[in-house]
Every structure is written in C-alpha cells, then in structure tokens.
N, C-alpha and C. Protein backbone atom coordinates (compact mmCIF):
# COMPACT_ATOMS: atom_id res chain seq x y z
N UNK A 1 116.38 -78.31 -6.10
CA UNK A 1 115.98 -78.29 -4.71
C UNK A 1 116.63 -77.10 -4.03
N UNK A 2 116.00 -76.49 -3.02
CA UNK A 2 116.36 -75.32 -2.19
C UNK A 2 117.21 -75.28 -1.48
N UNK A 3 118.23 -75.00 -1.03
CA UNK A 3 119.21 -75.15 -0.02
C UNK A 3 118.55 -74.07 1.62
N UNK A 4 117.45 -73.75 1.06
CA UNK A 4 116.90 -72.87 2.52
C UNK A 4 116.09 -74.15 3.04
N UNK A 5 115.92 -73.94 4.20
CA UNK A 5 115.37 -74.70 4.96
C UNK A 5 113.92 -74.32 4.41
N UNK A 6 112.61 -75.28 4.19
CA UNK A 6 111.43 -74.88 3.52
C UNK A 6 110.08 -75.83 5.19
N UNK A 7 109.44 -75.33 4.98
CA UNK A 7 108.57 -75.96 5.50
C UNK A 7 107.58 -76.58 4.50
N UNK A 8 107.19 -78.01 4.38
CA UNK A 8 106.32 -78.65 4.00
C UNK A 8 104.74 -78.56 3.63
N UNK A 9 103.89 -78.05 2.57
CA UNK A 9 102.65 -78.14 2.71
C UNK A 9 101.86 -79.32 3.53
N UNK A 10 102.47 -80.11 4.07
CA UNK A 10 101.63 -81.25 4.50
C UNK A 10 101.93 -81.14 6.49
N UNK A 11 103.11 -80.27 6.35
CA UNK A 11 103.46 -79.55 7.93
C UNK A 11 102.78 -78.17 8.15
N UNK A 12 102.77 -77.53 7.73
CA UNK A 12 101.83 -75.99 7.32
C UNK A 12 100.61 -75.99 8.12
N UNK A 13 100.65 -74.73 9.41
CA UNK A 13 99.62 -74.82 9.79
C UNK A 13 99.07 -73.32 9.63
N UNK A 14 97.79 -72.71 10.15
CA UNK A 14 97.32 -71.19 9.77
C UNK A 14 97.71 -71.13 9.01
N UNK A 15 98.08 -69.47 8.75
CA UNK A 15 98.19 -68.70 7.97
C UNK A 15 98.81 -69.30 6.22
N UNK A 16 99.82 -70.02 7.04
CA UNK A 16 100.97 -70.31 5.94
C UNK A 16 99.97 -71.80 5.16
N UNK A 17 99.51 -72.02 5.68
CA UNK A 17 98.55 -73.73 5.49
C UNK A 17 97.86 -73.20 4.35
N UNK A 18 96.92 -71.39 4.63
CA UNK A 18 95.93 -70.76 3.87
C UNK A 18 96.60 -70.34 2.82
N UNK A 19 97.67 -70.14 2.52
CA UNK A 19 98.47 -69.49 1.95
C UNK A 19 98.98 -70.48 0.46
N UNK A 20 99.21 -71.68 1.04
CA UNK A 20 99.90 -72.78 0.81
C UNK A 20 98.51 -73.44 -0.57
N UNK A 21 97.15 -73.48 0.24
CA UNK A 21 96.03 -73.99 -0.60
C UNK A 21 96.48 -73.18 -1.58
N UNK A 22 96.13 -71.57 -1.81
CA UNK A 22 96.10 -70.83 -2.79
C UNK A 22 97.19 -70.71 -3.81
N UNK A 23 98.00 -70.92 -2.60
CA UNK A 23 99.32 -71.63 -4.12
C UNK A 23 99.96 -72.86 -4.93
N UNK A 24 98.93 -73.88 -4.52
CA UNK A 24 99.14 -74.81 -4.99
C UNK A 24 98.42 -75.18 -6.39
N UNK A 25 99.30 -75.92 -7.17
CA UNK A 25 98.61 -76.27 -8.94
C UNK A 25 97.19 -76.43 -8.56
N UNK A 26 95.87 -75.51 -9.20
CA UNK A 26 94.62 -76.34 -8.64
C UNK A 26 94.51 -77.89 -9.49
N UNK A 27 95.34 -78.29 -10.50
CA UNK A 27 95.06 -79.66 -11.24
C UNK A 27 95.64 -80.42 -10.89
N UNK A 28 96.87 -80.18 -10.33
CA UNK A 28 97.74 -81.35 -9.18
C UNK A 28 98.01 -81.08 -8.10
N UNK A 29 97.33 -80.24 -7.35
CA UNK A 29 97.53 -80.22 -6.07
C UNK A 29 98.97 -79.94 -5.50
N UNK A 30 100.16 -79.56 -6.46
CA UNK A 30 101.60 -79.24 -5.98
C UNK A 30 101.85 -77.99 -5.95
N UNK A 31 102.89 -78.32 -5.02
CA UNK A 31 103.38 -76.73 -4.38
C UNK A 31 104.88 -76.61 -5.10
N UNK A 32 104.73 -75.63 -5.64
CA UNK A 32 106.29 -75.48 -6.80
C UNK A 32 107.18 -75.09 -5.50
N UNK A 33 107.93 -75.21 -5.57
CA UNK A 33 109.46 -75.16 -4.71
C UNK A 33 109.83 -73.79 -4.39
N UNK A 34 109.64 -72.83 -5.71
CA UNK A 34 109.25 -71.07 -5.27
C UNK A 34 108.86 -70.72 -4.32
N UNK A 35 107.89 -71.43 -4.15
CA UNK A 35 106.37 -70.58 -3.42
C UNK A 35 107.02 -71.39 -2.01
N UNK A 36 107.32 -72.65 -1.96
CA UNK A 36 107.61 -73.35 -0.29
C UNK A 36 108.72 -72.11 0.33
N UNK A 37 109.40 -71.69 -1.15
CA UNK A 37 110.54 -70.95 0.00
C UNK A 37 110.35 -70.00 0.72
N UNK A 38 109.19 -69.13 0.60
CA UNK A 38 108.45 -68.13 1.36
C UNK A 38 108.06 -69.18 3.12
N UNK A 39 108.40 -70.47 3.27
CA UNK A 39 107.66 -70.71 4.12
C UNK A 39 107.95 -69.83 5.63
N UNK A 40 109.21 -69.40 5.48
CA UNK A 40 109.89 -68.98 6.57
C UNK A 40 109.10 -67.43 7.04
N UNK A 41 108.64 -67.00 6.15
CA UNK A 41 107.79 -65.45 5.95
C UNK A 41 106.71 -65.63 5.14
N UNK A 42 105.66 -66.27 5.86
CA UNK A 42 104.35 -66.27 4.80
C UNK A 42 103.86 -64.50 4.67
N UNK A 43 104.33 -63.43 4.78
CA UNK A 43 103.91 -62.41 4.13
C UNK A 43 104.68 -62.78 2.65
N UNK A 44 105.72 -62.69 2.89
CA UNK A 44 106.24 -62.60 1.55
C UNK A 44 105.70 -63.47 0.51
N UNK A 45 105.20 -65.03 1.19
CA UNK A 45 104.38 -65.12 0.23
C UNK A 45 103.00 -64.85 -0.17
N UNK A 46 102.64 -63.92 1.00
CA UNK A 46 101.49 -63.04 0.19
C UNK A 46 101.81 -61.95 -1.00
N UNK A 47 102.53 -62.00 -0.45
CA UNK A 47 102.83 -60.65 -1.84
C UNK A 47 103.61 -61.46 -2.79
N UNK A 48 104.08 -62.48 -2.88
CA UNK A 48 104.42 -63.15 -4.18
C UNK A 48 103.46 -63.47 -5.07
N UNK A 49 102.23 -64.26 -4.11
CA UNK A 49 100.63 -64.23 -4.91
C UNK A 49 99.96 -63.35 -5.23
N UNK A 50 100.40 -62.00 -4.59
CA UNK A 50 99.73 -60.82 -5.65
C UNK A 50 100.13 -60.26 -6.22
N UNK A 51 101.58 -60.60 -6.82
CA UNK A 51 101.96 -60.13 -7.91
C UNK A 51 101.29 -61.30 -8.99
N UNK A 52 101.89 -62.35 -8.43
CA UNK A 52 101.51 -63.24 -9.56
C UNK A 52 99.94 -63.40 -10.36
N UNK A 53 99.32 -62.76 -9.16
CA UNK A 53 97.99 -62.56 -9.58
C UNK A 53 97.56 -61.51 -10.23
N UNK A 54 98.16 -60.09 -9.91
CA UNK A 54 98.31 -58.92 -10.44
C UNK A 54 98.81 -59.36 -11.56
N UNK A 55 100.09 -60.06 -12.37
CA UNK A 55 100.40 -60.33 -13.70
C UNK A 55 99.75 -61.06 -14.52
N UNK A 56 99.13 -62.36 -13.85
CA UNK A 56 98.83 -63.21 -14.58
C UNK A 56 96.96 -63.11 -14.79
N UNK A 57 96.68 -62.45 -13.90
CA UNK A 57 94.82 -61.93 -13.87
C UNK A 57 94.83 -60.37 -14.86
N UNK A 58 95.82 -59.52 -14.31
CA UNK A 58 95.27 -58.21 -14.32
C UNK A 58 95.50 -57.28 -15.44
N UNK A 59 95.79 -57.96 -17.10
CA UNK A 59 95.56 -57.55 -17.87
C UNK A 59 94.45 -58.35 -19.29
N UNK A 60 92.98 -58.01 -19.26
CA UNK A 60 91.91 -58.29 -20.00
C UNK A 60 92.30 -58.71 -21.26
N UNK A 61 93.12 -57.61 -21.63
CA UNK A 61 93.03 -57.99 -23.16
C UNK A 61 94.17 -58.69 -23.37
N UNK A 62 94.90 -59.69 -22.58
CA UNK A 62 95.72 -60.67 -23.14
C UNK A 62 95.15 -61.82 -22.13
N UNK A 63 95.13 -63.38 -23.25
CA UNK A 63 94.80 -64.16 -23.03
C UNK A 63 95.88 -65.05 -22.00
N UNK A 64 95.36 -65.66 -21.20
CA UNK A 64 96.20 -66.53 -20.31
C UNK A 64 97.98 -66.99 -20.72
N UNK A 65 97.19 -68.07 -22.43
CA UNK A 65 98.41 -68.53 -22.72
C UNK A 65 99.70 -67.15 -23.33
N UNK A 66 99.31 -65.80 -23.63
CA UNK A 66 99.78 -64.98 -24.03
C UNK A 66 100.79 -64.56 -23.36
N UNK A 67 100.10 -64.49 -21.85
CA UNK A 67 100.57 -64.31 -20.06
C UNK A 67 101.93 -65.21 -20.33
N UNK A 68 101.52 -66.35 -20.31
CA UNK A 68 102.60 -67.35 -19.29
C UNK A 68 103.74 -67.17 -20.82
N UNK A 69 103.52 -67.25 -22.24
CA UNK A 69 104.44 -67.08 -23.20
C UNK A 69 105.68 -65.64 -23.04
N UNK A 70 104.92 -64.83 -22.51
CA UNK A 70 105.34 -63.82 -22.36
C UNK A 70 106.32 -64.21 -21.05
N UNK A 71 105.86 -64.78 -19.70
CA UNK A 71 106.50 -65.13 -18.80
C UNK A 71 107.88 -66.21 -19.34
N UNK A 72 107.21 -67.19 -20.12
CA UNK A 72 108.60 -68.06 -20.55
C UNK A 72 109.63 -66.57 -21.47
N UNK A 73 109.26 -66.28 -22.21
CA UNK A 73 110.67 -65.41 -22.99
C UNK A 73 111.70 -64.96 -21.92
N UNK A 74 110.80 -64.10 -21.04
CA UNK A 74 111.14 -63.42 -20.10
C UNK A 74 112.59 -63.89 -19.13
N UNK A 75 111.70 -65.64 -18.83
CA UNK A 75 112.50 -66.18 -18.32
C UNK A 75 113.61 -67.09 -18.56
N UNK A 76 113.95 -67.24 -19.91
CA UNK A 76 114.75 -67.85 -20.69
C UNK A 76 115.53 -66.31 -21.27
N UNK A 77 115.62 -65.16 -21.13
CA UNK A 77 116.44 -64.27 -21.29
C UNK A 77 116.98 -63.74 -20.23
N UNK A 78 116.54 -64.24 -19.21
CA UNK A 78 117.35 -63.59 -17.69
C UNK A 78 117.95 -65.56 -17.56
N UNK A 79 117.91 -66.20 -18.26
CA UNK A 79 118.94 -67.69 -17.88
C UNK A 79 118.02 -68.42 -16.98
N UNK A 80 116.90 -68.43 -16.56
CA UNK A 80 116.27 -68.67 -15.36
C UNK A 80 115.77 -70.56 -15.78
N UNK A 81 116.23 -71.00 -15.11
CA UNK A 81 116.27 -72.52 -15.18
C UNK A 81 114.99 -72.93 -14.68
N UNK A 82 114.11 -72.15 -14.01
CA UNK A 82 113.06 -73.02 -13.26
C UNK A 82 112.16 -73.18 -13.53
C-alpha cells in the first residue's frame, strides 16, 4: 500500500475518472496501486500510459507475452517487489 495520499477510482472525477477507465485491468476492472499514485497529477499519469503503451504496443515483432517476460526479468533485477 502507498503511503501518498491516492485518490480512489470510484472518487475520480474528469480528467483523472478518463484516465483512470484507461488504466484499469480491462478483465477485472482494477486499478493497480501504480497508476492510483499519479492521482495527485493526472498528467503524469498520462504519460505513464504512454509509455506503457509505447512499450507494451510499440514493438510488432515481439509478441505480448515476450513484452511483459521481458518486463518481469527487468523487474526482478532492479529488486522491484510489485
């Protein structure tokens, strides 16, 4: 859990509300705890979603699960618990 103060997807209004749909699991409907912490600066979480989209869309010739395998190494060599 975050120790920043987060605002709630179910409190979320404009921008951050629009923001909030697009980052939520589309198969469970949850908002990972990452993405809430932008609530304070929904730019920042625009540009968190276009990186993530830029990484995880914007190379053809690797397949999805290739993406996120590549993302786990990544993140199990920088210690990253989340």
């Amino acid at each position: 859990m975050a120790w920043i103060s987060t605002q709630g997807k179910h409190e979320a209004q404009g921008e951050l509300a629009e923001l909030y749909q697009e980052a939520c699991d589309p198969k469970t409907g949850e908002l990972d705890n990452i993405m809430a912490i932008h609530s304070a600066h929904p730019a920042g979480l625009a540009a968190h979603l276009a990186l993530y989209n830029a990484v995880m869309r914007g190379t053809p010739s690797l397949r999805k699960v290739e993406r996120e395998l590549i993302a786990l190494v990544v993140s199990q060599e920088n210690g990253c618990h989340y």
